[in-house]
N, C-alpha and C. Protein backbone atom coordinates (compact mmCIF):
# COMPACT_ATOMS: atom_id res chain seq x y z
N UNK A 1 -43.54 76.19 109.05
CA UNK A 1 -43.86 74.94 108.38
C UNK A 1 -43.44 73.78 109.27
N UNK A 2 -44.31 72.54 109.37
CA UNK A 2 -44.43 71.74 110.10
C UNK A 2 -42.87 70.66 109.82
N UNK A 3 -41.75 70.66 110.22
CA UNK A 3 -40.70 69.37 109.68
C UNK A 3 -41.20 68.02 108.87
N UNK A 4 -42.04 67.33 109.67
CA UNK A 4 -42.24 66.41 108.67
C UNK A 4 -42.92 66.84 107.05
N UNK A 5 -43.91 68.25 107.17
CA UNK A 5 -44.04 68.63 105.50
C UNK A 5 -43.27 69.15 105.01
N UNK A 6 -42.16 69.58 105.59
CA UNK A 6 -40.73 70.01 104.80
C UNK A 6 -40.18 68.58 103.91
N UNK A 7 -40.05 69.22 102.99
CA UNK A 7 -38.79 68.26 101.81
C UNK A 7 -37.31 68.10 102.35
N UNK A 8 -37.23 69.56 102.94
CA UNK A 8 -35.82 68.78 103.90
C UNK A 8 -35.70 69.08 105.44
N UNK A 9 -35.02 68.19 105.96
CA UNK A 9 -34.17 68.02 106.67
C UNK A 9 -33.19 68.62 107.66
N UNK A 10 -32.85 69.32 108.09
CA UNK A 10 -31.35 69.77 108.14
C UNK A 10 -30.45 70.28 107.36
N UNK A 11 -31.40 70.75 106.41
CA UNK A 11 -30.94 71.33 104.66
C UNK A 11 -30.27 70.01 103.80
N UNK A 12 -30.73 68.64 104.13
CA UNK A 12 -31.05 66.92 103.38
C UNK A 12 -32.07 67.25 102.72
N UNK A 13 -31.83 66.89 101.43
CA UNK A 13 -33.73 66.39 101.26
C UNK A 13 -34.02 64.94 101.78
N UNK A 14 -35.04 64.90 101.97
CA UNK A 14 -35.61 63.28 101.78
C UNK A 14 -36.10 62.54 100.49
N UNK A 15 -35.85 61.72 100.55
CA UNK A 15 -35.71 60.72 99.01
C UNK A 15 -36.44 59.35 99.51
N UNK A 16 -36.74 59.25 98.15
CA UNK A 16 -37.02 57.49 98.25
C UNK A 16 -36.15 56.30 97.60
N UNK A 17 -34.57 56.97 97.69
CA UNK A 17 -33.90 56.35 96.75
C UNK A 17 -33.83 54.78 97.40
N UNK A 18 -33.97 54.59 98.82
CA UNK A 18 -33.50 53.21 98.98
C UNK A 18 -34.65 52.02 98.96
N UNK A 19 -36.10 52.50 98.88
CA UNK A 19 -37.35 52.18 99.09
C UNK A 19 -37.55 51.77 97.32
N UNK A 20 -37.23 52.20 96.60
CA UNK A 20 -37.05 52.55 95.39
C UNK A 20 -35.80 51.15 94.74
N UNK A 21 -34.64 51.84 94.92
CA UNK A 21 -33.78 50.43 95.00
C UNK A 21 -34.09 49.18 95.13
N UNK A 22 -34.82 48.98 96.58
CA UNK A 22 -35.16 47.34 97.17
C UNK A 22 -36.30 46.88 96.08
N UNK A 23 -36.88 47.93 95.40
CA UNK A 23 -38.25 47.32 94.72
C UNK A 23 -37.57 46.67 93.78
N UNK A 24 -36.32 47.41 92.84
CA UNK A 24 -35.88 46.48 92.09
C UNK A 24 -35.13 45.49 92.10
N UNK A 25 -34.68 45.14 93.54
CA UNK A 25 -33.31 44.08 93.89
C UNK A 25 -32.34 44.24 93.46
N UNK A 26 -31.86 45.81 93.59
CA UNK A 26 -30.20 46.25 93.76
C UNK A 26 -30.02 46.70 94.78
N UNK A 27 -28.53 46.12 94.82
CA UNK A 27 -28.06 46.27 96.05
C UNK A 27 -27.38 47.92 96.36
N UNK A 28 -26.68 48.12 97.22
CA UNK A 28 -26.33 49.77 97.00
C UNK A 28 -24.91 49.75 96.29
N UNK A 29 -24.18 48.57 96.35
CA UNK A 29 -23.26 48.38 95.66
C UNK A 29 -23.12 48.38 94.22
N UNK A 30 -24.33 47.38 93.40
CA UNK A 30 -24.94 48.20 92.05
C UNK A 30 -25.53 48.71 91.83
N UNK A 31 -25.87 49.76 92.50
CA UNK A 31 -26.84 51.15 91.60
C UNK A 31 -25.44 52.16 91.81
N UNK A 32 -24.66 51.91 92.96
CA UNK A 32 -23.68 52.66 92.95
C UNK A 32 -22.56 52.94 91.53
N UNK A 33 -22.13 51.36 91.22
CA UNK A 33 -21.42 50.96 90.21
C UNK A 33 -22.29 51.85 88.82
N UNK A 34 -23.50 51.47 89.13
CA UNK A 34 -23.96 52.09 87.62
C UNK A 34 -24.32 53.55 87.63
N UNK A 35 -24.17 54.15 88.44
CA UNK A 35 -24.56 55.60 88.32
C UNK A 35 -22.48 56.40 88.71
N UNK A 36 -21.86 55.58 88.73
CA UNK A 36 -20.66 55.93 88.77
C UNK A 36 -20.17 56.87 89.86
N UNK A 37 -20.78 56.08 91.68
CA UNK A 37 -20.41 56.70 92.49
C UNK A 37 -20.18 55.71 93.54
N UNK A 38 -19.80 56.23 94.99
CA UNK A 38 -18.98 55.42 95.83
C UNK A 38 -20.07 54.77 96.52
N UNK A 39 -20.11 53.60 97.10
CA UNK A 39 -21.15 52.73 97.75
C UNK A 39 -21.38 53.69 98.94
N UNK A 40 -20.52 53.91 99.91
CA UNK A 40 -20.54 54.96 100.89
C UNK A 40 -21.37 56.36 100.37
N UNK A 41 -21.01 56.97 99.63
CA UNK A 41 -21.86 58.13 98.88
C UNK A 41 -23.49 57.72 98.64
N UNK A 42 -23.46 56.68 98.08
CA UNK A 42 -24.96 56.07 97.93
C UNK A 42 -25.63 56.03 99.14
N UNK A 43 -25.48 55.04 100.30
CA UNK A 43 -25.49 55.32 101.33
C UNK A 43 -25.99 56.61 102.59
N UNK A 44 -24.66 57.24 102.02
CA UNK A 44 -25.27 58.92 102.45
C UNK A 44 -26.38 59.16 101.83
N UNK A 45 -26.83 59.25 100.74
CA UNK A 45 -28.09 59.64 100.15
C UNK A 45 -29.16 58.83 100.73
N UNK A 46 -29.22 57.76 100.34
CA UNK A 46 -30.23 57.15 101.07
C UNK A 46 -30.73 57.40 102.71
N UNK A 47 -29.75 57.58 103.68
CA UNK A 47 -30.05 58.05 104.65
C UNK A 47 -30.32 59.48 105.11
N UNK A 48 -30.66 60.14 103.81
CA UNK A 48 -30.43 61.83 103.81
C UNK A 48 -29.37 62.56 104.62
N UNK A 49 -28.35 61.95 105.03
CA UNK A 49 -27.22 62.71 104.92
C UNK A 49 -26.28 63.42 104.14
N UNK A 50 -26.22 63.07 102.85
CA UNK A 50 -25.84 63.43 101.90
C UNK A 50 -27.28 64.37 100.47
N UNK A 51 -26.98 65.17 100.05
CA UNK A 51 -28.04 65.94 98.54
C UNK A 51 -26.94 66.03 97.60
N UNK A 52 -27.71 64.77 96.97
CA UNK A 52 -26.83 64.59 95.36
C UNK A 52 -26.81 65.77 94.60
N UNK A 53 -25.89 66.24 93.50
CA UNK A 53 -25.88 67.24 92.73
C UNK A 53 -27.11 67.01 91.65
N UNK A 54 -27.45 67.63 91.02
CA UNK A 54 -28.59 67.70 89.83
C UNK A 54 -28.17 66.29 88.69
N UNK A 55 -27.09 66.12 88.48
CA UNK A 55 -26.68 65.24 87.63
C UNK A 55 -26.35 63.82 88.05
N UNK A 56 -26.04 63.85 89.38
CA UNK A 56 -26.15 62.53 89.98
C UNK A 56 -27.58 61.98 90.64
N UNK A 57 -28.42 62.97 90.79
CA UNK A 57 -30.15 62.78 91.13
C UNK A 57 -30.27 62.40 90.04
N UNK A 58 -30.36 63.09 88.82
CA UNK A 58 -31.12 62.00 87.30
C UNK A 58 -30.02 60.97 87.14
N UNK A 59 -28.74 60.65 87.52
CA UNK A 59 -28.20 59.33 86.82
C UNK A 59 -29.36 58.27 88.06
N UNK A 60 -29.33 58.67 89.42
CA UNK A 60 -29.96 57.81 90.06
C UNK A 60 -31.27 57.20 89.98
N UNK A 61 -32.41 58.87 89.31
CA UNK A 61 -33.65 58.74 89.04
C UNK A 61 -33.78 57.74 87.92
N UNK A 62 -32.94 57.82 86.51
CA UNK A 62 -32.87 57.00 85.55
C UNK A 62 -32.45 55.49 85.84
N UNK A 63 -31.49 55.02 86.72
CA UNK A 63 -31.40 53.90 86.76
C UNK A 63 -32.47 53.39 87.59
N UNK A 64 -33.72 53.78 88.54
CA UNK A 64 -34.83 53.57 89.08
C UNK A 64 -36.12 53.49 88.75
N UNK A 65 -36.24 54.18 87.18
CA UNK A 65 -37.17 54.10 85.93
C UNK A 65 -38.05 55.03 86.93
N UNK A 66 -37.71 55.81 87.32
CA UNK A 66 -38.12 57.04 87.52
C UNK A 66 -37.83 58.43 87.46
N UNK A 67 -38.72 59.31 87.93
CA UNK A 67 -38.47 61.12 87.53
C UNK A 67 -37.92 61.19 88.90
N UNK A 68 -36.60 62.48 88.36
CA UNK A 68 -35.93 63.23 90.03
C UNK A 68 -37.33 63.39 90.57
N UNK A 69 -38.59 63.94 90.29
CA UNK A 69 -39.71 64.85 91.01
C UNK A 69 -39.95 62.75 91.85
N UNK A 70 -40.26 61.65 91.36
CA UNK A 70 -40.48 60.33 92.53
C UNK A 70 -39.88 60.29 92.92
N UNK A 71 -38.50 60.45 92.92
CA UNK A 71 -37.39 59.43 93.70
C UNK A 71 -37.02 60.63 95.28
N UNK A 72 -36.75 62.21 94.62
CA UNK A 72 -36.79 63.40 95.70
C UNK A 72 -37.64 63.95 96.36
N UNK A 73 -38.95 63.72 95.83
CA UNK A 73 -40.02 64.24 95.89
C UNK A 73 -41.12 63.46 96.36
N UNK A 74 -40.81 62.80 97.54
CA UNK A 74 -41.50 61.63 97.65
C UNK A 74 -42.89 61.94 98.06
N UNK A 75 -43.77 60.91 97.17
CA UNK A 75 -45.27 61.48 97.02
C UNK A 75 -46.15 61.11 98.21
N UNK A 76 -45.67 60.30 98.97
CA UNK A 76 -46.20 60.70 101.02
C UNK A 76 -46.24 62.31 101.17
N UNK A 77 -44.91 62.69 101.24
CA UNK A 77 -44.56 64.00 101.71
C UNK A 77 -45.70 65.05 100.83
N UNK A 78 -45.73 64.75 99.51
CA UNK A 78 -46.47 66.07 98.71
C UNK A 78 -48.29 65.68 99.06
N UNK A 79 -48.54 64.42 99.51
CA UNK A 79 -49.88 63.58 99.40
C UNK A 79 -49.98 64.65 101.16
N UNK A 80 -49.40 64.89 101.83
CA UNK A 80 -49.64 65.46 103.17
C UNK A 80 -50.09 67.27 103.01
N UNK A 81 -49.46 67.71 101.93
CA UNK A 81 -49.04 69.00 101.46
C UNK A 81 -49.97 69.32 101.07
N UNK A 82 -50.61 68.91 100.53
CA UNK A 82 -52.43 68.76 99.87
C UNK A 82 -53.56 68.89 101.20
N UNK A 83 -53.17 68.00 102.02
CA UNK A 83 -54.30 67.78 102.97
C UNK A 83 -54.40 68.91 103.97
């Protein structure tokens, strides 16, 4: 399988958590605060260095008014997977 149609990484997934974020004008400091994790931790995720646990992907997906499947599952990556 080709890396860029892989979902992950280096065993990262890729996300759209920070693309996602900027749409709503939070900073990483409050989505951090509201999903009850460290700005640094946020961070890691966004840069796919870090794969949130199952319960911190939906506190993140929910504060983004989106599904874990948009925010992890980013629909570039699955729109390629098709073609």
């Amino acid at each position: 399988m080709d890396v860029k149609n892989d979902l992950f990484f280096g065993g990262v997934m890729v996300n759209d958590v920070k693309k996602l974020r900027k749409k709503l004008n939070l900073t990483t400091e409050e989505l951090s605060q509201k999903i009850g994790i460290s700005k640094r931790y946020l961070q890691f995720i966004e840069s796919n260095r870090r794969t949130p646990s199952l319960l911190i992907a939906k506190k993140i997906a929910d504060e983004l008014y989106s599904t874990i499947d948009d925010v992890f599952f980013p629909k570039e990556e699955n729109n390629e997977e098709k073609n």
